[in-house]
PDB file of N, CA and C in Angstrom:
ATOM      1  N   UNK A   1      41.051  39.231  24.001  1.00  0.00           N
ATOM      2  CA  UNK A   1      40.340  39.416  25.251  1.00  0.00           C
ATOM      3  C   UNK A   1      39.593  40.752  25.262  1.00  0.00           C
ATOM      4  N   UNK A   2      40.151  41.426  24.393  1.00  0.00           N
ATOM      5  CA  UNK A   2      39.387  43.048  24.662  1.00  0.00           C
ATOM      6  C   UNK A   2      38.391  42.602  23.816  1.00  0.00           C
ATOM      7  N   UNK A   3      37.853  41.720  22.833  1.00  0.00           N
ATOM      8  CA  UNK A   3      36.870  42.246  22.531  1.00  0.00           C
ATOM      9  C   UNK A   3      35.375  41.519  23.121  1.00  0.00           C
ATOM     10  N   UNK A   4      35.781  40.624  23.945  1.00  0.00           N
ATOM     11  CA  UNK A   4      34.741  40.601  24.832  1.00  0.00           C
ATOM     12  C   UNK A   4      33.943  41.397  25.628  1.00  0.00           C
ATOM     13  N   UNK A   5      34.872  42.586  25.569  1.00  0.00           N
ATOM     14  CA  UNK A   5      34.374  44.096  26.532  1.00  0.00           C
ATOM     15  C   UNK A   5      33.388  45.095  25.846  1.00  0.00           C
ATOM     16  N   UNK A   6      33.585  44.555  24.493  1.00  0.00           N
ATOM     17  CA  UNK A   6      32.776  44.744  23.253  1.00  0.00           C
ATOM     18  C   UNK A   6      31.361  44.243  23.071  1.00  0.00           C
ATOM     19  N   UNK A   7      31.712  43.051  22.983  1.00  0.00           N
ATOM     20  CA  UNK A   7      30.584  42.112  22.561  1.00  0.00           C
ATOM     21  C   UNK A   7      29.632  41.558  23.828  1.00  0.00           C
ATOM     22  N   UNK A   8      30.051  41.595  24.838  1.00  0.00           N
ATOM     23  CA  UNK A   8      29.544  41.644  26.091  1.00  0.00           C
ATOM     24  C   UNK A   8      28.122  42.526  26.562  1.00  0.00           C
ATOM     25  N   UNK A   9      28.706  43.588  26.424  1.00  0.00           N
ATOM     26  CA  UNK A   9      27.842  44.559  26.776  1.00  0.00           C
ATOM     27  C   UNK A   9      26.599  44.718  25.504  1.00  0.00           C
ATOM     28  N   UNK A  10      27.133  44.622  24.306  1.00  0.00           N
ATOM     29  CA  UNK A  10      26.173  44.382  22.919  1.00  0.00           C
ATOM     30  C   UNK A  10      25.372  43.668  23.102  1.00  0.00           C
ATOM     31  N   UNK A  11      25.720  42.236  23.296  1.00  0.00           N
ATOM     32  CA  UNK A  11      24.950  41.223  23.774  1.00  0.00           C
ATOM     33  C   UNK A  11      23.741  41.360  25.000  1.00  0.00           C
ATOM     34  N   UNK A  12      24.615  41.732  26.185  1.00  0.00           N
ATOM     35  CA  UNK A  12      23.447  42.402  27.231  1.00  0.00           C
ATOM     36  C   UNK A  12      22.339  43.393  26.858  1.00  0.00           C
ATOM     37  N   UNK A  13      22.727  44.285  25.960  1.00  0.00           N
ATOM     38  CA  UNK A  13      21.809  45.337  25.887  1.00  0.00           C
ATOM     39  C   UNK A  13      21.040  44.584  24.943  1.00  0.00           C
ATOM     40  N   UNK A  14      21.052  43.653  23.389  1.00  0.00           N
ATOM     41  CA  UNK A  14      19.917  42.946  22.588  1.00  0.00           C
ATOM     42  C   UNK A  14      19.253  42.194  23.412  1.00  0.00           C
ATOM     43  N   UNK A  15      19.637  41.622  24.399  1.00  0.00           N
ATOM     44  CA  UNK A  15      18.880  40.827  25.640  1.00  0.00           C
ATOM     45  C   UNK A  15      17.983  41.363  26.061  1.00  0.00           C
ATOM     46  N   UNK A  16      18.208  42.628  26.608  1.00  0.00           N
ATOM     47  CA  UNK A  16      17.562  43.716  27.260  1.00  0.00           C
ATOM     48  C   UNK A  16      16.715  44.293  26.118  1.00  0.00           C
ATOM     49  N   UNK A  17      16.628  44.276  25.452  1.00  0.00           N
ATOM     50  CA  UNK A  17      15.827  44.865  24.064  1.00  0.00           C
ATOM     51  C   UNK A  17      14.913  43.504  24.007  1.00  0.00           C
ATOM     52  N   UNK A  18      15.156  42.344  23.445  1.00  0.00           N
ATOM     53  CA  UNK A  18      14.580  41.536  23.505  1.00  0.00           C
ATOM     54  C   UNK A  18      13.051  41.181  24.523  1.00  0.00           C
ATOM     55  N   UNK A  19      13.470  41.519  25.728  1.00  0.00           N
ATOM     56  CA  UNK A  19      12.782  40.920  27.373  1.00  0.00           C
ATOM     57  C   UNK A  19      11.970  42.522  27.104  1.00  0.00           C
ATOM     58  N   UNK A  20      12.462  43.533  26.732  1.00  0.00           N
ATOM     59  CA  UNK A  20      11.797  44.565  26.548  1.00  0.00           C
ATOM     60  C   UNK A  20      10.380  44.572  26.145  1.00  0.00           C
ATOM     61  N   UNK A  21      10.666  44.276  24.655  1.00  0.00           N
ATOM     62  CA  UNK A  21      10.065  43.883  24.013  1.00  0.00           C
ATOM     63  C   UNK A  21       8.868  43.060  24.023  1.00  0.00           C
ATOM     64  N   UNK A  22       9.179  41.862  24.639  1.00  0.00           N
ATOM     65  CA  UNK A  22       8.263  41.010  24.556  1.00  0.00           C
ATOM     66  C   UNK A  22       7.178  41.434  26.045  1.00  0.00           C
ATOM     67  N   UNK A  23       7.504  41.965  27.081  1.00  0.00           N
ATOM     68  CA  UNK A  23       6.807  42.360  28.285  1.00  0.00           C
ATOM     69  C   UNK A  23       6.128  43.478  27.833  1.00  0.00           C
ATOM     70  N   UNK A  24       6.640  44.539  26.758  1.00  0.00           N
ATOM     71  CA  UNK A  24       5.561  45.545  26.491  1.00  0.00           C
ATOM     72  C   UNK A  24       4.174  44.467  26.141  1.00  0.00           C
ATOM     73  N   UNK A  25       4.440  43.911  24.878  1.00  0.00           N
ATOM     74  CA  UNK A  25       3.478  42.989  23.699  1.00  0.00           C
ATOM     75  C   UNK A  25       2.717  42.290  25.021  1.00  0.00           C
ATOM     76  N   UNK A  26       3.282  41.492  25.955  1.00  0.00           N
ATOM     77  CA  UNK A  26       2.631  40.282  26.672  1.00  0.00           C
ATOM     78  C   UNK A  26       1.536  42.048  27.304  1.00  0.00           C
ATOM     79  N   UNK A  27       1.973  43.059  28.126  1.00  0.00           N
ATOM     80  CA  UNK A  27       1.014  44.115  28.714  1.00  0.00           C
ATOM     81  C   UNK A  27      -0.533  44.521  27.610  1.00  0.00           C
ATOM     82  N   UNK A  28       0.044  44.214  26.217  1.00  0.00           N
ATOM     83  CA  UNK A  28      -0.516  44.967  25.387  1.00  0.00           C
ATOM     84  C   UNK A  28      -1.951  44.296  24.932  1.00  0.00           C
ATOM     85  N   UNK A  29      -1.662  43.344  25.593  1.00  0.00           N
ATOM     86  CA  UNK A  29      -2.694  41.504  24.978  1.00  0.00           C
ATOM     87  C   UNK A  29      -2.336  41.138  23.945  1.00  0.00           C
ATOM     88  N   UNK A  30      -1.515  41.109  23.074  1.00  0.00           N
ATOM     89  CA  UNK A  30      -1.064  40.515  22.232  1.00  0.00           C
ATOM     90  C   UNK A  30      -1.164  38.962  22.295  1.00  0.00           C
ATOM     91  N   UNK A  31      -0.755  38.197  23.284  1.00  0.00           N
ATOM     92  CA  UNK A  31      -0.721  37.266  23.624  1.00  0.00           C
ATOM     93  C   UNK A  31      -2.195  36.116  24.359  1.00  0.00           C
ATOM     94  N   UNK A  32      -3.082  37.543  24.272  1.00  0.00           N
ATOM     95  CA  UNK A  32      -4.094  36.815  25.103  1.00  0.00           C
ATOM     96  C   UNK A  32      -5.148  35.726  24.238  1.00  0.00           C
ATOM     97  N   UNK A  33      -5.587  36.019  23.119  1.00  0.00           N
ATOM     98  CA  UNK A  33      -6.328  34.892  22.428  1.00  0.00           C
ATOM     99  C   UNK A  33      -5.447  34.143  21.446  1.00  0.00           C
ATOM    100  N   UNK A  34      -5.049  33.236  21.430  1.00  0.00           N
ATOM    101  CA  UNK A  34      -4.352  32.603  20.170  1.00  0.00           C
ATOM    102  C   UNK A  34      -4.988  31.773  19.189  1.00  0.00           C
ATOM    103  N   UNK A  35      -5.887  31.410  19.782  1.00  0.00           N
ATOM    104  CA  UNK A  35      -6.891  30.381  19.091  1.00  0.00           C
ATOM    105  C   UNK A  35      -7.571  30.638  18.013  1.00  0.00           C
ATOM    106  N   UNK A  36      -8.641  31.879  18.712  1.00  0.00           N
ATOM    107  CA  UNK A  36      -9.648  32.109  17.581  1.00  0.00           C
ATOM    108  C   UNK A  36      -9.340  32.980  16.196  1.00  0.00           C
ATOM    109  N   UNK A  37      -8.088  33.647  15.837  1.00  0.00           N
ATOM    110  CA  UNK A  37      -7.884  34.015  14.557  1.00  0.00           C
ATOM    111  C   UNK A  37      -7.693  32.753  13.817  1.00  0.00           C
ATOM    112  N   UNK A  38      -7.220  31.789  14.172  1.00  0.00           N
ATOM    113  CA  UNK A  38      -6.909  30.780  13.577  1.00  0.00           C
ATOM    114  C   UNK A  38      -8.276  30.065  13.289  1.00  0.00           C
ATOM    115  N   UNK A  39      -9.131  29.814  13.913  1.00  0.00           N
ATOM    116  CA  UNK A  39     -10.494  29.506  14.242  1.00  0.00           C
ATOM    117  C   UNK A  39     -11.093  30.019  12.654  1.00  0.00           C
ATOM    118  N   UNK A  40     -11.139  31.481  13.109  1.00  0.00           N
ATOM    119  CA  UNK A  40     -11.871  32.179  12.018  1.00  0.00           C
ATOM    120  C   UNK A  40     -11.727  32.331  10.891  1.00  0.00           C
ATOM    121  N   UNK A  41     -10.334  31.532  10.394  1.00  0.00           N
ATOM    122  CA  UNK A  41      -9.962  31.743   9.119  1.00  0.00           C
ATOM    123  C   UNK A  41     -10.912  30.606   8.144  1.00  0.00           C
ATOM    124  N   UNK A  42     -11.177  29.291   9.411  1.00  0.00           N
ATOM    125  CA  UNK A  42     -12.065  28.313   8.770  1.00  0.00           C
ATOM    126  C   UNK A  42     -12.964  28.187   8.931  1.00  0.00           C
ATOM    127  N   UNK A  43     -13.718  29.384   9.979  1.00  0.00           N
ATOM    128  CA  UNK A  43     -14.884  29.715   9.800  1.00  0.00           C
ATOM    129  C   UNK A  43     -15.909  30.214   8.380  1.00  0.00           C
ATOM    130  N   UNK A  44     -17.133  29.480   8.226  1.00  0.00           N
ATOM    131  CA  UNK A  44     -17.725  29.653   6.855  1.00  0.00           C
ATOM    132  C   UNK A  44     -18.937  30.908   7.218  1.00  0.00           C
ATOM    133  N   UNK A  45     -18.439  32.089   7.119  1.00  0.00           N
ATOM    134  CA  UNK A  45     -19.552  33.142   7.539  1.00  0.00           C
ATOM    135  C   UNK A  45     -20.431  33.687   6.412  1.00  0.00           C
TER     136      UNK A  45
END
């Protein structure tokens, strides 16, 4: 049982790292075009 008191809080905080994480990237635009790199790779320029 104690080591749930352990792994608990570990768990919460990679969560919290995780949601971190991804809300900086989503602020950063990371997320905003998805399409056109993909686009451009079969683009013949």
């Amino acid at each position: 049982m104690s080591v749930i008191f352990l792994v608990l809080p570990l768990a919460l905080a990679i969560v919290a790292l995780a949601v971190a994480a991804f809300v900086w990237a989503a602020r950063r635009g990371q997320y905003d075009d998805l399409e056109t790199p993909a686009i451009r790779a079969v683009q013949d320029d």
